[in-house]
N, C-alpha and C. Protein backbone atom coordinates (compact mmCIF):
# COMPACT_ATOMS: atom_id res chain seq x y z
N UNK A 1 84.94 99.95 154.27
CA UNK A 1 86.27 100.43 153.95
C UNK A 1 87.20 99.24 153.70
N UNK A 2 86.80 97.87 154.41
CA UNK A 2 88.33 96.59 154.17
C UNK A 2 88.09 96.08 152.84
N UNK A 3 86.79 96.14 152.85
CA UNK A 3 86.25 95.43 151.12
C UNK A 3 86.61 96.53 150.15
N UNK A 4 86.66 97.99 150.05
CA UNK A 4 86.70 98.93 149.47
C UNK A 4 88.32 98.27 149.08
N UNK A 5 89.40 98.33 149.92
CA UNK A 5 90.46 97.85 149.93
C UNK A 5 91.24 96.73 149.40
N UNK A 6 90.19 95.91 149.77
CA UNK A 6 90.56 94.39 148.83
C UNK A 6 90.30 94.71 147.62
N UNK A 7 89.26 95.43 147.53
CA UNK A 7 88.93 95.85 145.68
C UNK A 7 89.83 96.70 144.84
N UNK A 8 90.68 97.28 145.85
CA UNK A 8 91.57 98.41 145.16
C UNK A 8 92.90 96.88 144.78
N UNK A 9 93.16 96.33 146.01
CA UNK A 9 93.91 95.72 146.58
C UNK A 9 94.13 94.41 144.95
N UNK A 10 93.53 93.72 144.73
CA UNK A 10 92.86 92.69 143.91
C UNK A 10 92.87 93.66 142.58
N UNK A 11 91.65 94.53 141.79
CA UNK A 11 91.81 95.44 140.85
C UNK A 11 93.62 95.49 140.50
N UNK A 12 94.34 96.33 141.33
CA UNK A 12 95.54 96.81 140.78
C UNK A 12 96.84 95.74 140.66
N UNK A 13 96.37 94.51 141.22
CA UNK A 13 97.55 93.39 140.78
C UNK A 13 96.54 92.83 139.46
N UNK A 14 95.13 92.42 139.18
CA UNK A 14 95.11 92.15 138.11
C UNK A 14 95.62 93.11 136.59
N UNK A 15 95.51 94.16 137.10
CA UNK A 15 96.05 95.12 135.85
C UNK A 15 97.65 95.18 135.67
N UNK A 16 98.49 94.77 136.70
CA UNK A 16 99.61 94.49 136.40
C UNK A 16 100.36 93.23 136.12
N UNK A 17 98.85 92.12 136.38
CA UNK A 17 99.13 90.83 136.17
C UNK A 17 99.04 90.82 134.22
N UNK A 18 98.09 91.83 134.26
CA UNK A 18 97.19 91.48 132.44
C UNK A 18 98.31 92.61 131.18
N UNK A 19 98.46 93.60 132.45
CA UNK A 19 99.86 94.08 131.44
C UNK A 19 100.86 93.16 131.21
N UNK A 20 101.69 92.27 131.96
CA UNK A 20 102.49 91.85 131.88
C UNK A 20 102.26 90.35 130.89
N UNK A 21 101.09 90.11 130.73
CA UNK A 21 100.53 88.78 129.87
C UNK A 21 100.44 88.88 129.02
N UNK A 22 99.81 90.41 128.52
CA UNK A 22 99.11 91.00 127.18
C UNK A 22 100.52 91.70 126.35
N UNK A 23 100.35 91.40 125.02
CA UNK A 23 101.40 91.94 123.85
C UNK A 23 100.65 92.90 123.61
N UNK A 24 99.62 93.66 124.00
CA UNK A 24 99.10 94.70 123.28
C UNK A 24 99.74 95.67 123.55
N UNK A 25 99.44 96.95 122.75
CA UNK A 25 99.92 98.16 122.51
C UNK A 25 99.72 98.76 124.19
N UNK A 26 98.91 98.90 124.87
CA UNK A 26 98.64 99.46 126.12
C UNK A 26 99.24 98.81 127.82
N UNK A 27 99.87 97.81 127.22
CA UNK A 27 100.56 96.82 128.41
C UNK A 27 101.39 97.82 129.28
N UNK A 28 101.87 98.37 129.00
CA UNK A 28 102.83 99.48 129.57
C UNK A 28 101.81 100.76 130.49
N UNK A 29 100.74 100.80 130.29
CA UNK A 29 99.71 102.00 130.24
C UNK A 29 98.79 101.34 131.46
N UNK A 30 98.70 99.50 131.19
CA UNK A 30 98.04 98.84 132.60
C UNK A 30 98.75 98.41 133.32
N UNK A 31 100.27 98.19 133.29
CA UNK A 31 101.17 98.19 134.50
C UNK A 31 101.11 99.34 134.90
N UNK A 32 101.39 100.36 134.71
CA UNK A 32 101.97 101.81 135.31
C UNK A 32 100.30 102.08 136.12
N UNK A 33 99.15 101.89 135.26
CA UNK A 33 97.92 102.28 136.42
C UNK A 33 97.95 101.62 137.60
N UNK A 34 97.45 99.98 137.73
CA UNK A 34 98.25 99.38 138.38
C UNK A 34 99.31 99.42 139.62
N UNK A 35 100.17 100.03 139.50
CA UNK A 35 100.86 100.10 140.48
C UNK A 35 100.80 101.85 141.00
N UNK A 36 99.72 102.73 140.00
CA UNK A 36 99.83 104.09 140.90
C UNK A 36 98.27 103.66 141.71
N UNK A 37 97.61 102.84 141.20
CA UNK A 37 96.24 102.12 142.16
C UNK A 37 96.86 101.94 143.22
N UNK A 38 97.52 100.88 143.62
CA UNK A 38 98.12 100.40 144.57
C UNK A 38 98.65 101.63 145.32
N UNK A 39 100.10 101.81 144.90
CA UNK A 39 100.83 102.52 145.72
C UNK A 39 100.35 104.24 146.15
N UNK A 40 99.66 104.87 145.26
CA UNK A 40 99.25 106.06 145.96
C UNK A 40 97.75 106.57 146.11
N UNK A 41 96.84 104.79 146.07
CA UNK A 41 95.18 104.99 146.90
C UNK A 41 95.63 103.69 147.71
N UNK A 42 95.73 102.52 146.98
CA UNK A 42 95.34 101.43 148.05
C UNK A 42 96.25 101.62 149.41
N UNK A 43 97.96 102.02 149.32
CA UNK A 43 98.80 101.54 150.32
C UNK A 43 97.94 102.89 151.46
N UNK A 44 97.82 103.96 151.08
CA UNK A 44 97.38 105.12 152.10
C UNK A 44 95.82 105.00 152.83
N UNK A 45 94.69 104.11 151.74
CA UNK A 45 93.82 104.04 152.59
C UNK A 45 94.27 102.79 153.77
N UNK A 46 95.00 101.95 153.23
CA UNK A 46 95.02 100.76 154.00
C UNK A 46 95.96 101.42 155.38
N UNK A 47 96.63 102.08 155.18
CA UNK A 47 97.45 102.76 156.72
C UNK A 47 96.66 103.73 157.18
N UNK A 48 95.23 104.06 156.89
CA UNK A 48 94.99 104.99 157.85
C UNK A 48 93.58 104.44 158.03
N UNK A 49 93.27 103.39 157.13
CA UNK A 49 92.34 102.02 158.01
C UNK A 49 92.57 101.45 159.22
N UNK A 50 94.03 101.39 159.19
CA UNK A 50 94.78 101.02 160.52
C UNK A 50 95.13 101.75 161.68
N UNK A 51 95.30 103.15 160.97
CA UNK A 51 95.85 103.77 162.38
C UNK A 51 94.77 104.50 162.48
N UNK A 52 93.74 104.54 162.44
CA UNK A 52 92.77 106.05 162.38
C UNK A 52 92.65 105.63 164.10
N UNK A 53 92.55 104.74 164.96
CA UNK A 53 92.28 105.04 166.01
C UNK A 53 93.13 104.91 167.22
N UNK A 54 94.54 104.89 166.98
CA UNK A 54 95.94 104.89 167.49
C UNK A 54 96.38 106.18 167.78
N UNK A 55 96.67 105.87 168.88
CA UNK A 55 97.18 107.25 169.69
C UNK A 55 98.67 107.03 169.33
N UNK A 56 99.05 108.09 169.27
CA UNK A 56 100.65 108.19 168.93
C UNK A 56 101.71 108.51 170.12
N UNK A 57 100.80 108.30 171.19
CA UNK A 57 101.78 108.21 172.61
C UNK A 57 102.16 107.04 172.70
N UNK A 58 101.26 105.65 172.06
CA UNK A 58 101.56 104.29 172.43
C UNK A 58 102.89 104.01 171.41
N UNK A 59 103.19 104.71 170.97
CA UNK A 59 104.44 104.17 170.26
C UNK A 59 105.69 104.89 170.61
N UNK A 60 106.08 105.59 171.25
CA UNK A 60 106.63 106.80 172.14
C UNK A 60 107.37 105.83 173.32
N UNK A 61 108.91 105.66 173.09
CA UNK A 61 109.76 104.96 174.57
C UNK A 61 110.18 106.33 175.25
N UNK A 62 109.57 106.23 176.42
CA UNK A 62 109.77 106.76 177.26
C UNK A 62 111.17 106.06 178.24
N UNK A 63 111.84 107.67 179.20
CA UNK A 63 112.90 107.08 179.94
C UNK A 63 112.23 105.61 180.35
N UNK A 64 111.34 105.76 181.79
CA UNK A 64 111.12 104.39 182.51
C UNK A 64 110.36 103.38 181.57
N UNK A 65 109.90 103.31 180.60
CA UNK A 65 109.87 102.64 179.54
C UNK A 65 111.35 101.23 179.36
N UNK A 66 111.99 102.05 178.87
CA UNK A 66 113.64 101.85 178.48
C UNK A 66 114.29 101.12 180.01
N UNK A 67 113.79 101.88 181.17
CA UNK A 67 114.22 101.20 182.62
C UNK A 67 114.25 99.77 182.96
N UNK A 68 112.35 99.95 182.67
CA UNK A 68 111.78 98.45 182.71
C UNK A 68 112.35 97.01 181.63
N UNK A 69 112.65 97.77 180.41
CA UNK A 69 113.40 96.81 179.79
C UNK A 69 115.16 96.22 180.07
N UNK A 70 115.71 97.14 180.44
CA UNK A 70 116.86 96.93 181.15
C UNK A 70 117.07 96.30 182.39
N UNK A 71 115.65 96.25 183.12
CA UNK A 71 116.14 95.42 184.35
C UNK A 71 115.65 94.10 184.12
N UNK A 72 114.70 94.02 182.59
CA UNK A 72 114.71 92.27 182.46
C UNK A 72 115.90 91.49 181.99
């Protein structure tokens, strides 16, 4: 899955690197893939690469939480 990632990761900046270089007719067509690569596969696998095994209590301030920081 991290290599799957780097490949999405790597892939979708070169296509927005080669749109932005290239005068061709389709430059517009490999930026815009490009950044929907990225932003709606690469950014979502990469956050749930991360959280798939995070409990969502550990991020949760509790009152005595908040206590303990106030009396440092």
């Amino acid at each position: 899955m991290k290599i799957f990632i780097y490949v999405i990761f790597i892939s979708s900046i070169i296509l927005i690197l080669s749109g932005y270089l290239s005068d061709a007719f389709n430059s517009e067509k490999l930026i815009g893939l490009g950044t929907v690569l990225l932003f709606f596969i690469g950014i979502p696998l990469f956050l749930y690469y991360r959280w798939k095994n995070k409990s969502f209590k550990d991020f949760i301030l509790k009152k005595d939480d908040i206590k303990k920081g106030n009396e440092l």
